[in-house]
N, C-alpha and C. Protein backbone atom coordinates (compact mmCIF):
# COMPACT_ATOMS: atom_id res chain seq x y z
N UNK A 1 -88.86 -45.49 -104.62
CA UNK A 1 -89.74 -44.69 -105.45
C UNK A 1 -88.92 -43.62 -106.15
N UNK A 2 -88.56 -43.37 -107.50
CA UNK A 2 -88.03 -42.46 -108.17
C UNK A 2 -89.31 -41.58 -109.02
N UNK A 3 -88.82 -40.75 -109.49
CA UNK A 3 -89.92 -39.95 -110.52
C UNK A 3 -89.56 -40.31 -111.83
N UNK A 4 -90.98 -40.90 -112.18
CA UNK A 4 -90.86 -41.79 -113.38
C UNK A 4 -91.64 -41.08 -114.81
N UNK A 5 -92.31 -40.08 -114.37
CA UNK A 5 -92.72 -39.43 -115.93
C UNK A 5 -91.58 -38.53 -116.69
N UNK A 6 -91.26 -38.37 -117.87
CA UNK A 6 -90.75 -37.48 -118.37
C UNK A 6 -91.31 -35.78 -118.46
N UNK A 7 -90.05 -35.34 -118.30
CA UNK A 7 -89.99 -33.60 -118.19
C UNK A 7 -91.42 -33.63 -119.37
N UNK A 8 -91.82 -32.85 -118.78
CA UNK A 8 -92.94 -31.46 -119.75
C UNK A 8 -92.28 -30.43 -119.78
N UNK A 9 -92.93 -29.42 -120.59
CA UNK A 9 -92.36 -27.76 -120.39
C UNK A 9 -93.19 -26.98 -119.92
N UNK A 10 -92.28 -26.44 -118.59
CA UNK A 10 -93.41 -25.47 -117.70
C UNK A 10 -94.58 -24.67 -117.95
N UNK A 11 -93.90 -24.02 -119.38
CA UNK A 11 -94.96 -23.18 -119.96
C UNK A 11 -96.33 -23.84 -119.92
N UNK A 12 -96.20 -25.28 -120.93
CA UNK A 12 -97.15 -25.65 -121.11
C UNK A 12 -98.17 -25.86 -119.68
N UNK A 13 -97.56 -26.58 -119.14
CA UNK A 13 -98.22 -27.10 -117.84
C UNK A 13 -98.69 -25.86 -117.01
N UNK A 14 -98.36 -24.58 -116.97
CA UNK A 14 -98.66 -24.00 -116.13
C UNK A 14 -100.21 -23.03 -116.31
N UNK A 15 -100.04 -23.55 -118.15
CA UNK A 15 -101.05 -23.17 -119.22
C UNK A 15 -102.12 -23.49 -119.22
N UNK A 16 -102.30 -25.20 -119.39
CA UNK A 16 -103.44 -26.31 -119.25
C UNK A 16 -103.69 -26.57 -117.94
N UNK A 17 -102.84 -26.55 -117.01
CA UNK A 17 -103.46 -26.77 -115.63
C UNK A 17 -103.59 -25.71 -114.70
N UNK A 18 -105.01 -25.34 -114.52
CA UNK A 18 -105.49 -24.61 -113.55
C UNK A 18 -105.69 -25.38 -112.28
N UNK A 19 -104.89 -24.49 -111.60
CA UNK A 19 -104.88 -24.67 -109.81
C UNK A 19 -104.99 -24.05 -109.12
N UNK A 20 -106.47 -24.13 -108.08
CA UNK A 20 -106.72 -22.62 -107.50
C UNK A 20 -106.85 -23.26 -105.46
N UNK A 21 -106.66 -22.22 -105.07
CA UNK A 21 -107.19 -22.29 -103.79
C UNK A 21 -108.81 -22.44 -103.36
N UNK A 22 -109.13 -23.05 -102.53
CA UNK A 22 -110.69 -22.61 -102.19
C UNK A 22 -110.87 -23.34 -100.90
N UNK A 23 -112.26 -22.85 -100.44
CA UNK A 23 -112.38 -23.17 -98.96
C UNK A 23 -113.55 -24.19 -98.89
N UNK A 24 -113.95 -25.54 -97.96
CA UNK A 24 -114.56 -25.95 -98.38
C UNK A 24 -115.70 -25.58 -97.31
N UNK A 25 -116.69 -25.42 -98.26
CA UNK A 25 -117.73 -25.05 -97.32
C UNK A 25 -118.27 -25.85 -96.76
N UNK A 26 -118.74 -26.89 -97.06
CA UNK A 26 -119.47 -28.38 -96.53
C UNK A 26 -119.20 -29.05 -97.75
N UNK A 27 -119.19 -30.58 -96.20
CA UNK A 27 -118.78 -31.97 -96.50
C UNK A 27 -119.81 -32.49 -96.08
N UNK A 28 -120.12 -33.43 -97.13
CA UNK A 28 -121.27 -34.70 -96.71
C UNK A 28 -120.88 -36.19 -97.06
N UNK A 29 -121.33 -36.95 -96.27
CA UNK A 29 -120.78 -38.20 -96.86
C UNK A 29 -121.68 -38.52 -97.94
N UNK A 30 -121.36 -39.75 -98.79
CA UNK A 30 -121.56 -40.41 -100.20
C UNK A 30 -121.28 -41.49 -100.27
N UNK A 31 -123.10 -41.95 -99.21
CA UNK A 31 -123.33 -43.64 -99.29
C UNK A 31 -122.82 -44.29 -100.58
N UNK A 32 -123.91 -43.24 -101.47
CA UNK A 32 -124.04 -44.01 -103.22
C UNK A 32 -123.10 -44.43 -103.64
N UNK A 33 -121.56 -43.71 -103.55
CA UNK A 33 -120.43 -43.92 -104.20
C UNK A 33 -120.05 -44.89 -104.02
N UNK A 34 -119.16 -45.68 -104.99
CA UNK A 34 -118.49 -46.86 -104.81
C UNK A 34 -117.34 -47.11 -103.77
N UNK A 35 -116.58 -45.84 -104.03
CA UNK A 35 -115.45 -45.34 -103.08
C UNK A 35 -115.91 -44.98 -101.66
N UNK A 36 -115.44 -44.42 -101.02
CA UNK A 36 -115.35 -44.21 -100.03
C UNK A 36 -115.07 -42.81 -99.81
N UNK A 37 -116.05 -41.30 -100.25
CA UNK A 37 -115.63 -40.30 -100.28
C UNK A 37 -116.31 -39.25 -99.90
N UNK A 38 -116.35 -37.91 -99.89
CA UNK A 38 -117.25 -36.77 -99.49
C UNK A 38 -117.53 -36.21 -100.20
N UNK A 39 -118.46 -35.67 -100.29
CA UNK A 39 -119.15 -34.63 -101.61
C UNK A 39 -119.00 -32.91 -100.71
N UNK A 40 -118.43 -32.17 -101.38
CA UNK A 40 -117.85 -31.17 -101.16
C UNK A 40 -118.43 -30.34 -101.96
N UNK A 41 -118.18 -28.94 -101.22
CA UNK A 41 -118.69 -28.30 -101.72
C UNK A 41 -117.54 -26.84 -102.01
N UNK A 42 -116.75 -26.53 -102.85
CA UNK A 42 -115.63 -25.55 -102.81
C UNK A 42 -116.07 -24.34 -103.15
N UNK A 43 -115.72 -23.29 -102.53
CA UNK A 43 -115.73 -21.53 -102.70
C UNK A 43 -114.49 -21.53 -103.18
N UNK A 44 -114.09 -21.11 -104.71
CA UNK A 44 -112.89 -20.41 -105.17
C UNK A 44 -113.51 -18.76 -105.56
N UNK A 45 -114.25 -18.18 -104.72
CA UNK A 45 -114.18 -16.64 -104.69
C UNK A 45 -115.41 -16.44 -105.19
N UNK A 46 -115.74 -16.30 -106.30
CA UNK A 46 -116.23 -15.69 -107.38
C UNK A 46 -117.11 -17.38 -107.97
N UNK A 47 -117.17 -18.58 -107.61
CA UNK A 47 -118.03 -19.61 -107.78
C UNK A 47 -117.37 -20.84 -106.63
N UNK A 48 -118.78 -21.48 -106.65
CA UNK A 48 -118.65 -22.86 -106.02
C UNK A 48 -118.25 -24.16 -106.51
N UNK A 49 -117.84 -24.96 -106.46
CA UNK A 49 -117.71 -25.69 -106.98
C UNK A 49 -117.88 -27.29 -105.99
N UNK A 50 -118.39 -28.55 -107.03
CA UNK A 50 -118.79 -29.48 -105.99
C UNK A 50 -117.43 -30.30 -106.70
N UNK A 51 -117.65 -30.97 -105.29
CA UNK A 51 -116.26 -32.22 -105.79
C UNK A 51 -116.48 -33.87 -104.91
N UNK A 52 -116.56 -34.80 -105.07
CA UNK A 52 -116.23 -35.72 -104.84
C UNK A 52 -114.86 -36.26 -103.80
N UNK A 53 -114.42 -36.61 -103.10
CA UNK A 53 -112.89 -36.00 -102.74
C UNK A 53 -112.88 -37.62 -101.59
N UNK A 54 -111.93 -38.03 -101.26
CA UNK A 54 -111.23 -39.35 -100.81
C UNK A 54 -110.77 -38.92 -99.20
N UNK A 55 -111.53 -37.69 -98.94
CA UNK A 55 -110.49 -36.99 -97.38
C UNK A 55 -111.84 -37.76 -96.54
N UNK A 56 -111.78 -39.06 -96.34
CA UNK A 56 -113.20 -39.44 -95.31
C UNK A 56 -111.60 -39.90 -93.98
N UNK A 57 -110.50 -39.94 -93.73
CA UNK A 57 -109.68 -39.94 -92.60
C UNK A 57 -110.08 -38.96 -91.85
N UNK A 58 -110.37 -37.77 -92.39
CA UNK A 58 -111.34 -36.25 -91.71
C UNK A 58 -112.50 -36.40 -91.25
N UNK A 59 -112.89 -35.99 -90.39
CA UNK A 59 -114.46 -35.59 -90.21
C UNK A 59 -114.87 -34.90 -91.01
N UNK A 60 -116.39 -34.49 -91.03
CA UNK A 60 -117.33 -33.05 -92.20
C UNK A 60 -116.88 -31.96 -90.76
N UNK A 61 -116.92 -31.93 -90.07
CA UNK A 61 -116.36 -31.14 -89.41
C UNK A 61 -115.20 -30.27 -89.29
N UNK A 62 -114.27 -31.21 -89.68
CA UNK A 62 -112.84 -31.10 -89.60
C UNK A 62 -113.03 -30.14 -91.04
N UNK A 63 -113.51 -30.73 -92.26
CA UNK A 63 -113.16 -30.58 -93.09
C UNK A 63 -113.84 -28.99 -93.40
N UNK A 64 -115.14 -28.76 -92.93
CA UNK A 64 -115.51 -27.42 -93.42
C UNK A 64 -115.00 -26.26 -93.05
N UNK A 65 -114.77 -25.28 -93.74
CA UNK A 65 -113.51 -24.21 -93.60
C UNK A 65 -112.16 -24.19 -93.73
N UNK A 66 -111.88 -25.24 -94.13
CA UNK A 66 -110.58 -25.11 -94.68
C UNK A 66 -110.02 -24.85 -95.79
N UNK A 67 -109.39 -24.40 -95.94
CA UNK A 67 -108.42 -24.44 -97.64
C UNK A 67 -107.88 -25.34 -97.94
N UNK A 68 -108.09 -26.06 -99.25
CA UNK A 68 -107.34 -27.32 -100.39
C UNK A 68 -107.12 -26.30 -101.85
N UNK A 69 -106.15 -26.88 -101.90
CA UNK A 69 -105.64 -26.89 -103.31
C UNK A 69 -106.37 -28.25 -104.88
N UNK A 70 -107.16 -27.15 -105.62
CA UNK A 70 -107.90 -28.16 -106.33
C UNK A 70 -107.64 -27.75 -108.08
N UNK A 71 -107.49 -28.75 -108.60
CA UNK A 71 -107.77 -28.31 -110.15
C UNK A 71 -108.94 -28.10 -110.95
N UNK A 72 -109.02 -26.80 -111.25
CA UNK A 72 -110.18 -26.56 -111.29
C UNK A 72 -110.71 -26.96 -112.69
N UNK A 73 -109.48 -27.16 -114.00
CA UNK A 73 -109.80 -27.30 -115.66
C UNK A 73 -110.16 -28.54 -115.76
N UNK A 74 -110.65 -29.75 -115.40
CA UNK A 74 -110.64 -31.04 -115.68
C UNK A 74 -112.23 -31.35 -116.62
N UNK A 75 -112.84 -30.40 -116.27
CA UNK A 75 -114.25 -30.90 -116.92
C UNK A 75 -115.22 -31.95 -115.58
N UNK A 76 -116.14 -32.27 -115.86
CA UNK A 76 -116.81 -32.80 -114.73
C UNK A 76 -116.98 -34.18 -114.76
N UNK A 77 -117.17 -34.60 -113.86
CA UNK A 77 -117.00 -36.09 -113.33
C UNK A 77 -118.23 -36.67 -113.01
N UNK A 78 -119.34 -37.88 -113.47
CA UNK A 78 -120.25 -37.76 -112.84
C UNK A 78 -119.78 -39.36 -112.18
N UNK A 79 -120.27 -39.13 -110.92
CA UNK A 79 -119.94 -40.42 -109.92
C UNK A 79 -121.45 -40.38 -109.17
N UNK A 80 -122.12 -41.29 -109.40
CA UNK A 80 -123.87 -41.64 -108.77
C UNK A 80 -124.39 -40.34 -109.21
N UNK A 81 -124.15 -39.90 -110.09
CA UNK A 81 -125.39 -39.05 -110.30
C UNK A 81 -124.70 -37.53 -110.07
N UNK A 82 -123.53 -37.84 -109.65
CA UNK A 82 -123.67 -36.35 -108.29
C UNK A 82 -122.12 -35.57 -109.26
N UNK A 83 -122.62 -34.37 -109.84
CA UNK A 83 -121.40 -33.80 -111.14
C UNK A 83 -120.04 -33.64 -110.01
N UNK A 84 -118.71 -33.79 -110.16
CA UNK A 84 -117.82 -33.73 -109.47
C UNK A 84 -116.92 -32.38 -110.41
N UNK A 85 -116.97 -31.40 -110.25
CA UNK A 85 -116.54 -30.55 -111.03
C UNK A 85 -114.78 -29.93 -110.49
N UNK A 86 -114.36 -30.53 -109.84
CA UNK A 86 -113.00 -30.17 -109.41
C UNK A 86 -112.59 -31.47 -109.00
N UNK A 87 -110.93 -31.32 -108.43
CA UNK A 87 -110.04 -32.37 -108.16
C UNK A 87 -109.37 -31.86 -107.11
N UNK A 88 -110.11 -32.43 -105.65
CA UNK A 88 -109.18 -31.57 -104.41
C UNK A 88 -107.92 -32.41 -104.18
N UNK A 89 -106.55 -32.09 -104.38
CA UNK A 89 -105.53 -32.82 -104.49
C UNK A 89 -105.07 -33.05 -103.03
N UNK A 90 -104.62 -34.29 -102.91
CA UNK A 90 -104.37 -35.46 -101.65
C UNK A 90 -102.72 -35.98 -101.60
N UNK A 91 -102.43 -36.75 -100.71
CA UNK A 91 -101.52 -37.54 -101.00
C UNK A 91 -101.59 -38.68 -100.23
N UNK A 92 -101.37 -39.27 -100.11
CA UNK A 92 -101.43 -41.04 -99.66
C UNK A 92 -100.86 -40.52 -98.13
N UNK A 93 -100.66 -41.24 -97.45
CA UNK A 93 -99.94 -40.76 -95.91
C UNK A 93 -99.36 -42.33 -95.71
N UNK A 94 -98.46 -42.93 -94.59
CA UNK A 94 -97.72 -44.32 -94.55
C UNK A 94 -98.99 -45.30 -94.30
N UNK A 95 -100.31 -44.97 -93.63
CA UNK A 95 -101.39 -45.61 -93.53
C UNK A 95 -102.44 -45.70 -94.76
N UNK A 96 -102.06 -45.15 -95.90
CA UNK A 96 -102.77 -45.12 -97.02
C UNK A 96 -104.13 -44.32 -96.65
N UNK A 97 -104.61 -43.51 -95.56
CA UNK A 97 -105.13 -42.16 -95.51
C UNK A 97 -105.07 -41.27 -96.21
N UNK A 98 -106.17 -40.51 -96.85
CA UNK A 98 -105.60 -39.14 -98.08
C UNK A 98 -105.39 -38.33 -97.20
N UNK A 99 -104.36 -37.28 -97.03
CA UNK A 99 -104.33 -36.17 -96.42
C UNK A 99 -104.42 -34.93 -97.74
N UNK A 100 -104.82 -34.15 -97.27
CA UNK A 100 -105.56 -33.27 -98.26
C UNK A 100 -104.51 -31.95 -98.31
N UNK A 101 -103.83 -31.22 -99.20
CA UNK A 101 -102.99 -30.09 -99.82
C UNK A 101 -103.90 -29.06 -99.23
N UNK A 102 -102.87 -28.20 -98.79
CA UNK A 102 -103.52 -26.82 -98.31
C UNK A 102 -102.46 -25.67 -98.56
N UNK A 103 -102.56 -24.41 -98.20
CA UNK A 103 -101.73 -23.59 -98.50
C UNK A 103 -101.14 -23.43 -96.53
N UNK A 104 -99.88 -22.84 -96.71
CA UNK A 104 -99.52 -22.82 -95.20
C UNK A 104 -100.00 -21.99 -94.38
N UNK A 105 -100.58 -20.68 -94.89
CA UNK A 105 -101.56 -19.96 -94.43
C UNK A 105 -102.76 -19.52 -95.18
N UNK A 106 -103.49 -18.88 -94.71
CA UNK A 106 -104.60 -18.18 -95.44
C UNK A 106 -104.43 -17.74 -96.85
N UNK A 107 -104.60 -17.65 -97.51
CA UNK A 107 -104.94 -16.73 -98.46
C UNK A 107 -106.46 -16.44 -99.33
N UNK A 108 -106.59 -15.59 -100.56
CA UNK A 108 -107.94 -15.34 -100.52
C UNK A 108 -108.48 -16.86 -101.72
N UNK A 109 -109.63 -16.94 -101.33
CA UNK A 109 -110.14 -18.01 -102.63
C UNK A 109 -110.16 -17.97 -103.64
N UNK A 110 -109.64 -18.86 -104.91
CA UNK A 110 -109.31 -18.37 -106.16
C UNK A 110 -108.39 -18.30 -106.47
N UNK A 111 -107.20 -17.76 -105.59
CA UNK A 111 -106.40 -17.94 -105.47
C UNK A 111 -105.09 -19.33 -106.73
N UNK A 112 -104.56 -18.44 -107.92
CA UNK A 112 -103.77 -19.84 -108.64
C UNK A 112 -102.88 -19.91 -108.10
N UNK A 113 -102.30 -21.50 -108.23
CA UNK A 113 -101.30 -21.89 -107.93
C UNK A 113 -100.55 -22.08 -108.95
N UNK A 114 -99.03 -21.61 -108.78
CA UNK A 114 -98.24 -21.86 -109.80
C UNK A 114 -96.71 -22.26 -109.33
């Protein structure tokens, strides 16, 4: 596996893509969906936001109260009906499990990433 997109310029990217911290308040599962995913519910401080998200390797348990790292500029997603207004970012794991981006400790919600 090498890195196969070409350079951007930071500026730009750091411009157009908003990346914030937030905590998720509740997880529910999402018979309807085609995928296999949770409907979430994110606190970045100052609003909520719902998301759609691929972390079902987790429990709703596991998952409420934690911090992910999500993009918040994408515009909304509708999947069964249900608006997906963020992108909680994942990564594949050797079992093809999403494991879900977090910060290494606390910090407050809202929180950008740069």
């Amino acid at each position: 596996m090498g890195i196969e997109e070409p350079d951007i310029d930071p500026a730009v990217f750091l411009e157009d893509v908003e990346t914030r911290i937030g905590t998720i308040r509740s997880a529910a599962p999402f018979p309807e969906a085609r995928k296999d995913v949770y409907r979430l519910e994110v606190d970045f401080g100052e609003e909520i936001r719902q998301s759609a998200a691929g972390l079902t390797s987790y429990t709703t348990d596991e998952l409420e109260g934690r911090q992910v790292v999500a993009v918040v500029n994408l515009g909304t997603v509708s999947i069964a009906g249900f608006e997906s207004q963020c992108l909680v970012l994942g990564v594949d794991d050797a079992d093809g499990d999403v494991v879900h981006l977090q910060p290494e400790r606390e910090v407050a919600d809202g929180t950008r990433v740069y």
